[in-house]
PDB file of N, CA and C in Angstrom:
ATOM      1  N   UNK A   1      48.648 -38.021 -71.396  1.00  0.00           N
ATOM      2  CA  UNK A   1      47.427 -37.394 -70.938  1.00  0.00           C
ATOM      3  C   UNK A   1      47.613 -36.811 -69.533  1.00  0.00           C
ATOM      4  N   UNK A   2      48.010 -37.706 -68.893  1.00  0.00           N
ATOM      5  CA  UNK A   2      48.618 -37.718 -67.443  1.00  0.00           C
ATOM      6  C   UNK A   2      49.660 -35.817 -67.162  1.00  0.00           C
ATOM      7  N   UNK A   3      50.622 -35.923 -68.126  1.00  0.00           N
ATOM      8  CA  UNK A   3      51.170 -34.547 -68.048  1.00  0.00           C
ATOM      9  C   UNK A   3      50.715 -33.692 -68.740  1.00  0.00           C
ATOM     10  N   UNK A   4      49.900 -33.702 -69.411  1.00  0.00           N
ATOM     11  CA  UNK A   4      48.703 -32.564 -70.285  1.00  0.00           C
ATOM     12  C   UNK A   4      48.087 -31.996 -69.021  1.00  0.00           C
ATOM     13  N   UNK A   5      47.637 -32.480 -67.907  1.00  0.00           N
ATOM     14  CA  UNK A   5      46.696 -32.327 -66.891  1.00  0.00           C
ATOM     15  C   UNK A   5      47.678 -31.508 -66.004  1.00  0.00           C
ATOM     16  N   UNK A   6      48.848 -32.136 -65.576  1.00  0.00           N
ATOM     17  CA  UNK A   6      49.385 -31.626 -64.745  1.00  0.00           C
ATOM     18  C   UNK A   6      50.404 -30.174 -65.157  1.00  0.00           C
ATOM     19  N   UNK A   7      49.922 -30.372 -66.524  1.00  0.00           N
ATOM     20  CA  UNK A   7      51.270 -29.005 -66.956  1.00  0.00           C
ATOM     21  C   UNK A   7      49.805 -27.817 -66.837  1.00  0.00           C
ATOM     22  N   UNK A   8      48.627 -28.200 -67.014  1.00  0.00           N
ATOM     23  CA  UNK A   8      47.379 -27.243 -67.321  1.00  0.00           C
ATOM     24  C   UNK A   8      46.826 -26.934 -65.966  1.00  0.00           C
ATOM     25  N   UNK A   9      46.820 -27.290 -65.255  1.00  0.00           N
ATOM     26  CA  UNK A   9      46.364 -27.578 -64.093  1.00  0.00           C
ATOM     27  C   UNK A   9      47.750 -26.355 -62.898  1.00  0.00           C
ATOM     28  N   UNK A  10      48.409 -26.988 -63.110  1.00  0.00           N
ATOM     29  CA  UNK A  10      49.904 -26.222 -62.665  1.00  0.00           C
ATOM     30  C   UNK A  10      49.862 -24.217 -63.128  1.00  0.00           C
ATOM     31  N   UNK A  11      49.688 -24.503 -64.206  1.00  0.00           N
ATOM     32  CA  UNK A  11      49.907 -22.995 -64.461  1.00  0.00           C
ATOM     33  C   UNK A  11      48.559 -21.948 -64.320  1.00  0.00           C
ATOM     34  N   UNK A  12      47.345 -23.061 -64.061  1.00  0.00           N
ATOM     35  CA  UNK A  12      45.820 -22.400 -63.835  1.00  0.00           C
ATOM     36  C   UNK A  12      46.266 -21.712 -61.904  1.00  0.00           C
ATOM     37  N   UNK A  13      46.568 -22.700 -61.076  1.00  0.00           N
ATOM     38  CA  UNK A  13      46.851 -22.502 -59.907  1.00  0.00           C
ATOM     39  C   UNK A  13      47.942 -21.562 -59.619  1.00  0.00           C
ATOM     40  N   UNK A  14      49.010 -21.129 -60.407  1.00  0.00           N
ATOM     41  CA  UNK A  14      49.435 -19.848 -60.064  1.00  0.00           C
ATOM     42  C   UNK A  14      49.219 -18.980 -60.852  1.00  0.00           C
ATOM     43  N   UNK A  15      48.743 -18.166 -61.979  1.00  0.00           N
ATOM     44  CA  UNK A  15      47.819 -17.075 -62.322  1.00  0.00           C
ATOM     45  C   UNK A  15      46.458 -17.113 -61.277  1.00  0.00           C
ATOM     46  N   UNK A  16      45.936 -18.216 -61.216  1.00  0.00           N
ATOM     47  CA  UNK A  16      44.438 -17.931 -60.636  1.00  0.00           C
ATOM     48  C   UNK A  16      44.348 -18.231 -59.150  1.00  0.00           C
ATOM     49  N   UNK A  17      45.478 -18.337 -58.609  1.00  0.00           N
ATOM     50  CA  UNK A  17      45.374 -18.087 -56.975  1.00  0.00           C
ATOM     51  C   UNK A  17      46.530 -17.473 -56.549  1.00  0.00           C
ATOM     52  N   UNK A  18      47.416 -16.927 -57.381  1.00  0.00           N
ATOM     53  CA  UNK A  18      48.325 -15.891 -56.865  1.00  0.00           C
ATOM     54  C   UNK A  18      49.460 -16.851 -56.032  1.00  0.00           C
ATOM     55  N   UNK A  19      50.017 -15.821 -55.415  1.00  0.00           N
ATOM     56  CA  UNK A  19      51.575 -16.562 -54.557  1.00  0.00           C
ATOM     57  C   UNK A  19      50.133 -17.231 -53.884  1.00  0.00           C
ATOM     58  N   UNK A  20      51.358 -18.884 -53.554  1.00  0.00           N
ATOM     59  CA  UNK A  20      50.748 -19.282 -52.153  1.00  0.00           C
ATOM     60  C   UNK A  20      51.272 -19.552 -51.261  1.00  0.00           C
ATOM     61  N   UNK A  21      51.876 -18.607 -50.615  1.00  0.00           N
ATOM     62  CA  UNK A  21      52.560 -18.369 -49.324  1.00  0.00           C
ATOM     63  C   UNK A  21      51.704 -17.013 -48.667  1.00  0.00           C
ATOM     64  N   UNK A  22      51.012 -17.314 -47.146  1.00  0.00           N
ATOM     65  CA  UNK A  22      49.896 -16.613 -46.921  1.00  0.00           C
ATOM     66  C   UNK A  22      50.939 -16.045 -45.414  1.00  0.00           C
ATOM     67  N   UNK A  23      50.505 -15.271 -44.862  1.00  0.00           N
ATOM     68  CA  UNK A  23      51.058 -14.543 -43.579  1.00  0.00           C
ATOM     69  C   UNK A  23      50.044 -15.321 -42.682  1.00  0.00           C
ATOM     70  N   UNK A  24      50.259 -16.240 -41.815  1.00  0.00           N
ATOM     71  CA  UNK A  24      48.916 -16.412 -41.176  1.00  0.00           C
ATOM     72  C   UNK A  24      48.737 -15.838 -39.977  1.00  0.00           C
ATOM     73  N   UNK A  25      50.209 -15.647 -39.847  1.00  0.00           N
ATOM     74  CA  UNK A  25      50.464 -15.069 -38.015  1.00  0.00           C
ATOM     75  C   UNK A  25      49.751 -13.571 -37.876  1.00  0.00           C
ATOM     76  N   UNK A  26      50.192 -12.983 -39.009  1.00  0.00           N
ATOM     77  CA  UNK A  26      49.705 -11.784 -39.801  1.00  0.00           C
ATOM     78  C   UNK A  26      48.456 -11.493 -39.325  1.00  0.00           C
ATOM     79  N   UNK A  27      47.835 -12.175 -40.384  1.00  0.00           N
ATOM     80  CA  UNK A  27      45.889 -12.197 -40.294  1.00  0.00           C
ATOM     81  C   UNK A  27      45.426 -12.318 -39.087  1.00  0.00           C
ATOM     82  N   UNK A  28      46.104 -13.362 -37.992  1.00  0.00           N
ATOM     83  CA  UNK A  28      45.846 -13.291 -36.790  1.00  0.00           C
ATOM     84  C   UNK A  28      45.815 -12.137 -36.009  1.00  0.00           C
ATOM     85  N   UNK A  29      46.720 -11.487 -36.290  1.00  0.00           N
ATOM     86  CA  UNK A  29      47.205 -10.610 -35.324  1.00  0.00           C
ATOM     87  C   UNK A  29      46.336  -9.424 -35.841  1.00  0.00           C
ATOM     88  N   UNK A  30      45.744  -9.110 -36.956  1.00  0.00           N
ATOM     89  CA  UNK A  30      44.683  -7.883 -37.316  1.00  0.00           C
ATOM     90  C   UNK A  30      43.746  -8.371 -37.011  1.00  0.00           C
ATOM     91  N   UNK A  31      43.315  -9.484 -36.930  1.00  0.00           N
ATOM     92  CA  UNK A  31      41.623 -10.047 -36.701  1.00  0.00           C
ATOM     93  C   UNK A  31      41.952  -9.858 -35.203  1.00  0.00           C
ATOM     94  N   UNK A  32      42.698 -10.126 -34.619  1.00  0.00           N
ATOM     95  CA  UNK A  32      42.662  -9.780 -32.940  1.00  0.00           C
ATOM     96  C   UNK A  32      42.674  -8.438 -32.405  1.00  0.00           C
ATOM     97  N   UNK A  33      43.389  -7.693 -33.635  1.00  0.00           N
ATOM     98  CA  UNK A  33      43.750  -6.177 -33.170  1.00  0.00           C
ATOM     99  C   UNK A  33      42.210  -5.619 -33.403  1.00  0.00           C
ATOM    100  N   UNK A  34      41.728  -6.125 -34.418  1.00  0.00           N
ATOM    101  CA  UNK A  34      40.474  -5.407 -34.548  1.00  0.00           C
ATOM    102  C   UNK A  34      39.420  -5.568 -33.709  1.00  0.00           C
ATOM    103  N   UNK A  35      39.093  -6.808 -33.191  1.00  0.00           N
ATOM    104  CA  UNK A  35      38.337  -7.097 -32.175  1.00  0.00           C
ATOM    105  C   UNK A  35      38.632  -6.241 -30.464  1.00  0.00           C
ATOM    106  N   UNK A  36      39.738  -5.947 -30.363  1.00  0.00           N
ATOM    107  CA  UNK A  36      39.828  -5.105 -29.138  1.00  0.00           C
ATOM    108  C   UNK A  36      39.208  -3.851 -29.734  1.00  0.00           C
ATOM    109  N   UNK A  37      39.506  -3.280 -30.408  1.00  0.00           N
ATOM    110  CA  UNK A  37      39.369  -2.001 -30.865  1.00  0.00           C
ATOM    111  C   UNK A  37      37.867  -1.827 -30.704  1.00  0.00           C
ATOM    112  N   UNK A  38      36.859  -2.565 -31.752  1.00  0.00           N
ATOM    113  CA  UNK A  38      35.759  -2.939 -31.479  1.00  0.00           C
ATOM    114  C   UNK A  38      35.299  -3.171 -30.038  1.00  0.00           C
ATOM    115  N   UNK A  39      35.550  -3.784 -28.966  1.00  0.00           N
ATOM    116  CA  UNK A  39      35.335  -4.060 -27.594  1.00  0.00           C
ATOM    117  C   UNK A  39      35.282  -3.097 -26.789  1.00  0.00           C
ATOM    118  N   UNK A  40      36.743  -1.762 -27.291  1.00  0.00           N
ATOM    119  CA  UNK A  40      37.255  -0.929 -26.529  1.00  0.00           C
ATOM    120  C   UNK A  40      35.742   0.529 -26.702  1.00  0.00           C
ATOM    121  N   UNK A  41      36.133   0.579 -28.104  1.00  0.00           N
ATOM    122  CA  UNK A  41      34.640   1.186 -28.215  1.00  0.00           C
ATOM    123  C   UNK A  41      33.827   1.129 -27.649  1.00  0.00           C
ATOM    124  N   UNK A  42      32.878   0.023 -27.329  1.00  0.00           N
ATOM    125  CA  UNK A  42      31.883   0.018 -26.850  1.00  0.00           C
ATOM    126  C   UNK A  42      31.770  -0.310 -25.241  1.00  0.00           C
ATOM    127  N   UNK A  43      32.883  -0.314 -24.814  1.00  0.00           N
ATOM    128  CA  UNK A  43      32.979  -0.384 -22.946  1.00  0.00           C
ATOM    129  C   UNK A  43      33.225   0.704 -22.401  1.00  0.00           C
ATOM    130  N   UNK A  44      31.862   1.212 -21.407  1.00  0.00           N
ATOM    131  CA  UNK A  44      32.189   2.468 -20.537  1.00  0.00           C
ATOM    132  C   UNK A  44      33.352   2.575 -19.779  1.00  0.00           C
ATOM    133  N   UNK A  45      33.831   3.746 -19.080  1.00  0.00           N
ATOM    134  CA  UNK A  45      34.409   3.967 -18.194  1.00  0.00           C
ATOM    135  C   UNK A  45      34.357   2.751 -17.046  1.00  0.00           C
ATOM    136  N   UNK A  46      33.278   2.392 -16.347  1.00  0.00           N
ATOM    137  CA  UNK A  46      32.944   1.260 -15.581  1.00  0.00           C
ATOM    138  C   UNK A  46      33.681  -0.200 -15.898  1.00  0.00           C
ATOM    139  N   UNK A  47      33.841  -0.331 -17.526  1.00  0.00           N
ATOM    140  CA  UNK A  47      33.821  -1.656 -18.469  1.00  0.00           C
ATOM    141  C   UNK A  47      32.875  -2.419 -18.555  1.00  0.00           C
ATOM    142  N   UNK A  48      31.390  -1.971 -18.217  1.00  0.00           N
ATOM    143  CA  UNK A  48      30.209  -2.412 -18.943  1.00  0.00           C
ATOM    144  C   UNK A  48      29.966  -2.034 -20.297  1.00  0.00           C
ATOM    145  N   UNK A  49      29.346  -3.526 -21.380  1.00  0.00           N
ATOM    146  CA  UNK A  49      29.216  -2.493 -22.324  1.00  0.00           C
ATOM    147  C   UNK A  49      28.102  -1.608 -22.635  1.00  0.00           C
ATOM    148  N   UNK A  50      28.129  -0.344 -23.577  1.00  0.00           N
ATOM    149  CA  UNK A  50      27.490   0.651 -23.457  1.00  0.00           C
ATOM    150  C   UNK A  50      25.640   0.200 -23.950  1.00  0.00           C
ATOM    151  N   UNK A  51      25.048   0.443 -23.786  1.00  0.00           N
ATOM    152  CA  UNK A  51      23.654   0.008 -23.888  1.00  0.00           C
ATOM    153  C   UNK A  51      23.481   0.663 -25.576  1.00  0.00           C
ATOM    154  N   UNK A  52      22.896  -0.629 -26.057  1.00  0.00           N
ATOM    155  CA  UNK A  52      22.586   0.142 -27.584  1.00  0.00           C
ATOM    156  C   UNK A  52      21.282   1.157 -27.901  1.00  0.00           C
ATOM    157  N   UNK A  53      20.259   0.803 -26.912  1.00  0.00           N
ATOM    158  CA  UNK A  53      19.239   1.547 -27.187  1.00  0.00           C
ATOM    159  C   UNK A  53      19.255   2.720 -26.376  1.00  0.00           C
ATOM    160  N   UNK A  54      20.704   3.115 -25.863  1.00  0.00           N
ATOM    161  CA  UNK A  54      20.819   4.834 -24.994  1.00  0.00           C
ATOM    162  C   UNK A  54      20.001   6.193 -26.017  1.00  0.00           C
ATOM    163  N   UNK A  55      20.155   6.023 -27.098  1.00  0.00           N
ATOM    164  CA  UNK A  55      20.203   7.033 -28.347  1.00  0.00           C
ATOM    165  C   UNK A  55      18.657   6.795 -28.528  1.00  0.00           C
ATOM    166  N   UNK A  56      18.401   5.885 -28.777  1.00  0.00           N
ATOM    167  CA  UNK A  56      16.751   5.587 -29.068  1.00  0.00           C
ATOM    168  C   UNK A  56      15.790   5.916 -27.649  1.00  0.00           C
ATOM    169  N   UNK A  57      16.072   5.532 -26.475  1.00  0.00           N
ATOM    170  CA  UNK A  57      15.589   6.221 -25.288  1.00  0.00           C
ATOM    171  C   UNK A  57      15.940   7.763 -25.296  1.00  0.00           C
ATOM    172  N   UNK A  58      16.590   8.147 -25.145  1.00  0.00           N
ATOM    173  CA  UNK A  58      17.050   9.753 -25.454  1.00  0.00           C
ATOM    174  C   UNK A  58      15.893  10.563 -26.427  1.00  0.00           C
ATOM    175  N   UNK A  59      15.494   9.843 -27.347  1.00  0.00           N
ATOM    176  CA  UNK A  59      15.177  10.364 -28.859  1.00  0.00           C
ATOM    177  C   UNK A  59      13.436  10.455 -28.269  1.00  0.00           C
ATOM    178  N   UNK A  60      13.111   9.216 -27.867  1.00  0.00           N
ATOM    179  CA  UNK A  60      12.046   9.152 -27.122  1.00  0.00           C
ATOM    180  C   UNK A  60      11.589  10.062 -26.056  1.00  0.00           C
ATOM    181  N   UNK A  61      12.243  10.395 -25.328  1.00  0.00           N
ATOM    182  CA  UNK A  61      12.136  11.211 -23.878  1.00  0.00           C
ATOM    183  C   UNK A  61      12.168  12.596 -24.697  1.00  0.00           C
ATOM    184  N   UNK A  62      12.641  12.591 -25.367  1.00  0.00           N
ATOM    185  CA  UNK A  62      12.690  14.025 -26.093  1.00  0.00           C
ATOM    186  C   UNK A  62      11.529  14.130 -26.582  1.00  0.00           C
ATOM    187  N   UNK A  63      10.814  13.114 -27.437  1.00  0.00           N
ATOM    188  CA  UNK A  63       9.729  13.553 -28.189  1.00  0.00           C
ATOM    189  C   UNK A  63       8.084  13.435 -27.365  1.00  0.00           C
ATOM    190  N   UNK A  64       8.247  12.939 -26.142  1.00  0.00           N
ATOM    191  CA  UNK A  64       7.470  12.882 -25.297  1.00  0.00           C
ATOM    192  C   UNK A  64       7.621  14.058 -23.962  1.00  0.00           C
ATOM    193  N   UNK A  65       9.159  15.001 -24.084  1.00  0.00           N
ATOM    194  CA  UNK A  65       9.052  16.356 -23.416  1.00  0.00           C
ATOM    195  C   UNK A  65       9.214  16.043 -22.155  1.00  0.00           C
ATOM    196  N   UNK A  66       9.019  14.775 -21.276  1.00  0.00           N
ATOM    197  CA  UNK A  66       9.474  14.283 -20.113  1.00  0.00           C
ATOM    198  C   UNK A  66      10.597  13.190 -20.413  1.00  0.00           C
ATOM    199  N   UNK A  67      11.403  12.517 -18.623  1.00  0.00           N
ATOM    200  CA  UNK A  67      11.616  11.345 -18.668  1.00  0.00           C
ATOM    201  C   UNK A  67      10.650  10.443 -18.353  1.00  0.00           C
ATOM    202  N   UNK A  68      11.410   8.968 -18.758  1.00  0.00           N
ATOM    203  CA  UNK A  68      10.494   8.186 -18.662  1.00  0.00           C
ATOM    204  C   UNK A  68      10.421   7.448 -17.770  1.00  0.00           C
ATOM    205  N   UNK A  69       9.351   7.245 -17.235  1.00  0.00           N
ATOM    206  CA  UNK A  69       9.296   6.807 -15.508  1.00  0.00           C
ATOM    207  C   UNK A  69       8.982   5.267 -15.353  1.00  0.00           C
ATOM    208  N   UNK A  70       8.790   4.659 -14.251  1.00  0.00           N
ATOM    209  CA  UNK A  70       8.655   3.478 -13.957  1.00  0.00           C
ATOM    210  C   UNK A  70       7.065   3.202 -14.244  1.00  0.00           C
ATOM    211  N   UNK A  71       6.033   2.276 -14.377  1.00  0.00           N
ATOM    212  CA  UNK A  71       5.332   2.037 -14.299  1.00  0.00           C
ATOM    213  C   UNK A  71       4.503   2.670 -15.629  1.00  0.00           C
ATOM    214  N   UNK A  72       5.150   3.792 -16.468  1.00  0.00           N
ATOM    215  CA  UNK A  72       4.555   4.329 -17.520  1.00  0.00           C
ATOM    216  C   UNK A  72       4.318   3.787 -18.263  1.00  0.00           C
ATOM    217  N   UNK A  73       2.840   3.649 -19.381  1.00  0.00           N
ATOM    218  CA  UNK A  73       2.362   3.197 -20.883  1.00  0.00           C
ATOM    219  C   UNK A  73       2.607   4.015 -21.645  1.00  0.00           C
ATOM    220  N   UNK A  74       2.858   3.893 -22.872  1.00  0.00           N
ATOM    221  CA  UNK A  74       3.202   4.443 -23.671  1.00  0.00           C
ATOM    222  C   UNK A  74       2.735   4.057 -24.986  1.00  0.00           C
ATOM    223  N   UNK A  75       1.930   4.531 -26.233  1.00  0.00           N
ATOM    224  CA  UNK A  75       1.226   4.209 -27.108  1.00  0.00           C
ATOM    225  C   UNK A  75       1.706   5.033 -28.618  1.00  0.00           C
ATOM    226  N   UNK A  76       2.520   4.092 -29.109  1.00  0.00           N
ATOM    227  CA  UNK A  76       2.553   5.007 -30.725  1.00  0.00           C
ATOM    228  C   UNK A  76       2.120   4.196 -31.844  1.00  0.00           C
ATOM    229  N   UNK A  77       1.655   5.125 -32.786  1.00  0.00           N
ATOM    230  CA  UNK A  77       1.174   4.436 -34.086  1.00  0.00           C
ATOM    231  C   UNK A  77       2.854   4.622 -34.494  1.00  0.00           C
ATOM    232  N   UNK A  78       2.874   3.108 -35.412  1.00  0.00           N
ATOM    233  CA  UNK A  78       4.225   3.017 -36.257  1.00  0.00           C
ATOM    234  C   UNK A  78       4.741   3.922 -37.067  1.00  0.00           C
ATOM    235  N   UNK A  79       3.980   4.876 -37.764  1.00  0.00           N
ATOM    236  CA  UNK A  79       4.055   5.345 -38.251  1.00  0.00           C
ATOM    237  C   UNK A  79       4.996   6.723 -37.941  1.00  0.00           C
ATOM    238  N   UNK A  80       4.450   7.038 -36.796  1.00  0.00           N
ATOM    239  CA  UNK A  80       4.664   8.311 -35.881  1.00  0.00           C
ATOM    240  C   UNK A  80       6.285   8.422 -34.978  1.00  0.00           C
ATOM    241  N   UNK A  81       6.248   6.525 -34.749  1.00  0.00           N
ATOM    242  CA  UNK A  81       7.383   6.126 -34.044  1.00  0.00           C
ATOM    243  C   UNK A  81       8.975   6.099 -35.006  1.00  0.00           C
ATOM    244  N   UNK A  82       8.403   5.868 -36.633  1.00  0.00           N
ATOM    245  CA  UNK A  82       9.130   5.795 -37.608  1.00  0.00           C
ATOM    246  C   UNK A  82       9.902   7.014 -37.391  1.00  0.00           C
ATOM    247  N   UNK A  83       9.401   7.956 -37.816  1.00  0.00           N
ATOM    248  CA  UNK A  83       9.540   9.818 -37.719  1.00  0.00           C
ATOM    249  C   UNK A  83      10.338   9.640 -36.581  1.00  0.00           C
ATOM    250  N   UNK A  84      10.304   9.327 -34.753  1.00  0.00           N
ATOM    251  CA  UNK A  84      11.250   9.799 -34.228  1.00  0.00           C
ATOM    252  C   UNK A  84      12.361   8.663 -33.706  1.00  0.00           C
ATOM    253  N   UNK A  85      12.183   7.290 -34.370  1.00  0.00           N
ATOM    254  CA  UNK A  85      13.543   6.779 -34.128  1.00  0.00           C
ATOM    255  C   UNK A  85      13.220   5.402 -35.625  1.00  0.00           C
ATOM    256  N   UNK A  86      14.131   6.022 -36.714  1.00  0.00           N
ATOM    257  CA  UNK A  86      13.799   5.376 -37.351  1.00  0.00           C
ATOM    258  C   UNK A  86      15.047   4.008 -38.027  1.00  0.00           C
ATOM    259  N   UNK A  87      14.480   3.353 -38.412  1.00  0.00           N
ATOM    260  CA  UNK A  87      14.750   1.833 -38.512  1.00  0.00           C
ATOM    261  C   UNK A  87      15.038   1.484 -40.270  1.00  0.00           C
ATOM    262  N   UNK A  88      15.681   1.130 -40.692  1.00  0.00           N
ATOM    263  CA  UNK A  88      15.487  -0.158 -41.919  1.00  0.00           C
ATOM    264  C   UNK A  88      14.345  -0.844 -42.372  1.00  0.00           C
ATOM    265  N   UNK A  89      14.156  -1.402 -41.223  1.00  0.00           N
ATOM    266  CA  UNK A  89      12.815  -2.628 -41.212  1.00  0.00           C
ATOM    267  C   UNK A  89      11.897  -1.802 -40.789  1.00  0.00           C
ATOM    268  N   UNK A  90      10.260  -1.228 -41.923  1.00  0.00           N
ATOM    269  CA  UNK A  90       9.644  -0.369 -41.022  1.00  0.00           C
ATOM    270  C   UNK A  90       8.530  -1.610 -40.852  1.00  0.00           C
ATOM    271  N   UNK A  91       8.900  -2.024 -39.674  1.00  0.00           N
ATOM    272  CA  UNK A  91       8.032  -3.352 -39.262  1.00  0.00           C
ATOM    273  C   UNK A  91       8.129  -2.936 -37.604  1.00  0.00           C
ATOM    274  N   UNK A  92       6.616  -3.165 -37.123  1.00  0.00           N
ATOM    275  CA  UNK A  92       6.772  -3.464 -35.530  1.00  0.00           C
ATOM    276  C   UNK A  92       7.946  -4.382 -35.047  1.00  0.00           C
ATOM    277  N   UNK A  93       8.539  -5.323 -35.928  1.00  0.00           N
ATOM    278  CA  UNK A  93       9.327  -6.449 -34.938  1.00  0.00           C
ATOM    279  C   UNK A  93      10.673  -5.681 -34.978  1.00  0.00           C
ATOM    280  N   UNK A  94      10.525  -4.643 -35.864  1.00  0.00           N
ATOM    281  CA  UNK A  94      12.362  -4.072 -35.628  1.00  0.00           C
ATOM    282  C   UNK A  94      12.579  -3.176 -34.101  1.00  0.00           C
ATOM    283  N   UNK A  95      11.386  -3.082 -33.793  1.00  0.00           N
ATOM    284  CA  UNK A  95      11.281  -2.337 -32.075  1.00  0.00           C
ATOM    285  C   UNK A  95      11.478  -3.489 -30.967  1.00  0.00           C
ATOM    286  N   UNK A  96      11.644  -4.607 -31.339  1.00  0.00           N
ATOM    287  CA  UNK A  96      11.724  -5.653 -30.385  1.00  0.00           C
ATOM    288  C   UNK A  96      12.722  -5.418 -29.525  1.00  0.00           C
ATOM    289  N   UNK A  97      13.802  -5.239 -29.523  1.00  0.00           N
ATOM    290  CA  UNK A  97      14.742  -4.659 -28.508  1.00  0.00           C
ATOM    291  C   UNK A  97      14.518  -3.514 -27.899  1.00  0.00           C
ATOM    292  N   UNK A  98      13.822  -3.110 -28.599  1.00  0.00           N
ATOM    293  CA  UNK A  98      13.654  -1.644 -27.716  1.00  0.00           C
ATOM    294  C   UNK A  98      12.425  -1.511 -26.985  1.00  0.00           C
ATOM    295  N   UNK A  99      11.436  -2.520 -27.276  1.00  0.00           N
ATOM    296  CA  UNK A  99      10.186  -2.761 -26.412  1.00  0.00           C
ATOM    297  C   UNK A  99      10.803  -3.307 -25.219  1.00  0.00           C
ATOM    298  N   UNK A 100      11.951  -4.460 -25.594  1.00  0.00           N
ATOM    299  CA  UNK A 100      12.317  -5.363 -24.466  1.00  0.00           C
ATOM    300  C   UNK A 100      12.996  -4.439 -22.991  1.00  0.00           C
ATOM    301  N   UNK A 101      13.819  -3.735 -24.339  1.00  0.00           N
ATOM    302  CA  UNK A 101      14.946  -2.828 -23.091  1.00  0.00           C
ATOM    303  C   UNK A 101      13.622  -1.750 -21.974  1.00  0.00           C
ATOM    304  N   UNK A 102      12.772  -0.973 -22.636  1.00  0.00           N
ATOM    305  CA  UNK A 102      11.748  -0.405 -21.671  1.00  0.00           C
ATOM    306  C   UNK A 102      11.313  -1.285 -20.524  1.00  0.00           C
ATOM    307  N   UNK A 103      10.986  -2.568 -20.717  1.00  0.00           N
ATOM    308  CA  UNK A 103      10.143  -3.844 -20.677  1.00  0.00           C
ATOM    309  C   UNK A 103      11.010  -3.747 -19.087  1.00  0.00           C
ATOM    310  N   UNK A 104      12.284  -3.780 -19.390  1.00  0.00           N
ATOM    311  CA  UNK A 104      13.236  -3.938 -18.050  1.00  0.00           C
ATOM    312  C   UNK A 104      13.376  -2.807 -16.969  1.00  0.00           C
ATOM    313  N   UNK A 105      13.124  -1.977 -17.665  1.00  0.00           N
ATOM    314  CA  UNK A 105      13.102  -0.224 -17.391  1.00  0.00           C
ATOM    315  C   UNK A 105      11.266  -0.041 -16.362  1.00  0.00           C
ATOM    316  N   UNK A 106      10.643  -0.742 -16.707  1.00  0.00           N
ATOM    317  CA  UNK A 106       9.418  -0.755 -15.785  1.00  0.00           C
ATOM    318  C   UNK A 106       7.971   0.153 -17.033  1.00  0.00           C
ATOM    319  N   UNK A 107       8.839   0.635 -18.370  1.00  0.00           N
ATOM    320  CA  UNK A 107       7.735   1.322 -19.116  1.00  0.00           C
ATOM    321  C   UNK A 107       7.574   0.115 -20.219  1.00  0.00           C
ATOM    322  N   UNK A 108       6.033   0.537 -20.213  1.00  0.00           N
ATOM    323  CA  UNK A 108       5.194  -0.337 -21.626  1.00  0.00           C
ATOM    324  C   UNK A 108       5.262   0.221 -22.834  1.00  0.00           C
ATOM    325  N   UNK A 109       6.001   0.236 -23.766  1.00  0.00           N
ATOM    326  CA  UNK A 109       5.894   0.819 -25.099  1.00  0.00           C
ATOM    327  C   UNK A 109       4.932  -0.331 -25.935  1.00  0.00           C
ATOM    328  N   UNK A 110       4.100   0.462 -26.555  1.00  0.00           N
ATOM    329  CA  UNK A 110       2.898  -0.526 -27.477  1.00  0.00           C
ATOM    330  C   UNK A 110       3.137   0.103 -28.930  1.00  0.00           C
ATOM    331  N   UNK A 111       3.013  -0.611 -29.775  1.00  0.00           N
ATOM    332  CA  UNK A 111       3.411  -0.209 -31.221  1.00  0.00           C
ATOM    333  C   UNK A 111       1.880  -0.529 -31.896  1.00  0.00           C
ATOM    334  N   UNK A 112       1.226   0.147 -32.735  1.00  0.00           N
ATOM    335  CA  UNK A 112       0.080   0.080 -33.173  1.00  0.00           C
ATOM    336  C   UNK A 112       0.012   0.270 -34.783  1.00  0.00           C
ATOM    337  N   UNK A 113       0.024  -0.984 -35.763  1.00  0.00           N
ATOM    338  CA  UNK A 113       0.009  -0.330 -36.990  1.00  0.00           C
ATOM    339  C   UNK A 113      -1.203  -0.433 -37.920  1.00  0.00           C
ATOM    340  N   UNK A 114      -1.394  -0.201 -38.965  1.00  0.00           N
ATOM    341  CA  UNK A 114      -2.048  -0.351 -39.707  1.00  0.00           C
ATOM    342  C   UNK A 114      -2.494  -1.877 -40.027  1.00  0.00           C
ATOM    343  N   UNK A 115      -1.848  -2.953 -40.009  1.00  0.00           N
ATOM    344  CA  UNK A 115      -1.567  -4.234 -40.495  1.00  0.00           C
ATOM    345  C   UNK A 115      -2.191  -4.718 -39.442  1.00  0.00           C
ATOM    346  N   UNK A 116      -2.166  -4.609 -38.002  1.00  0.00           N
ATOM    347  CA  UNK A 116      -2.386  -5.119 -36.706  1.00  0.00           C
ATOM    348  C   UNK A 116      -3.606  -4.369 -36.309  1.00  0.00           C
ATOM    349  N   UNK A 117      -4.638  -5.061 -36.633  1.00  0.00           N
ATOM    350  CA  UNK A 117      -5.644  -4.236 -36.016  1.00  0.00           C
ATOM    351  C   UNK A 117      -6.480  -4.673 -34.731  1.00  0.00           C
TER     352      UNK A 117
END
């Protein structure tokens, strides 16, 4: 019974997991290569990294025809905000970073939807 198991068992583990001799130094060395690459991307000239909501402020200032200043409010229905920087999640909480990043910036962005009255 004992070698029924081990002769069945034996030949399941190499069809169904292939060689098992793995490169590990290998894998290391692409999971590391890739992570610079990734890093390198996203660090300015300076080596800060690049701000994610640059593109979404941009998009904004555009659709409001000025920049955006210190101390400014700012009021969109969700709906409207969808149209000029739009999201996955069409939920107020997917603006949370980008309320926050203004938040630091000295402007009030307010999101107003249908659901939130």
């Amino acid at each position: 019974m004992m070698r029924l198991l081990q002769a069945m068992f034996s030949s399941l583990t190499t069809t169904w997991h292939g060689p098992s001799t793995m490169d590990v130094r290998a894998a290391i060395h692409e999971a590391q290569e890739g992570k610079s690459i990734n890093s390198a991307q996203l660090a300015r000239d300076d080596g800060q990294p690049e701000d994610p909501y640059a593109d979404d402020i941009h998009r904004l200032e555009a659709a409001l025809e000025h920049p955006l200043e210190k101390g400014a409010c700012i009021n969109f229905k969700l709906q409207d905000l969808l149209q000029i920087i739009p999201r996955k999640r069409r939920r107020i909480d997917a603006y949370r970073g980008l309320v926050g990043r203004l938040n630091k910036m000295g402007v009030k962005l307010t999101i107003n939807s249908q659901k939130s009255r």
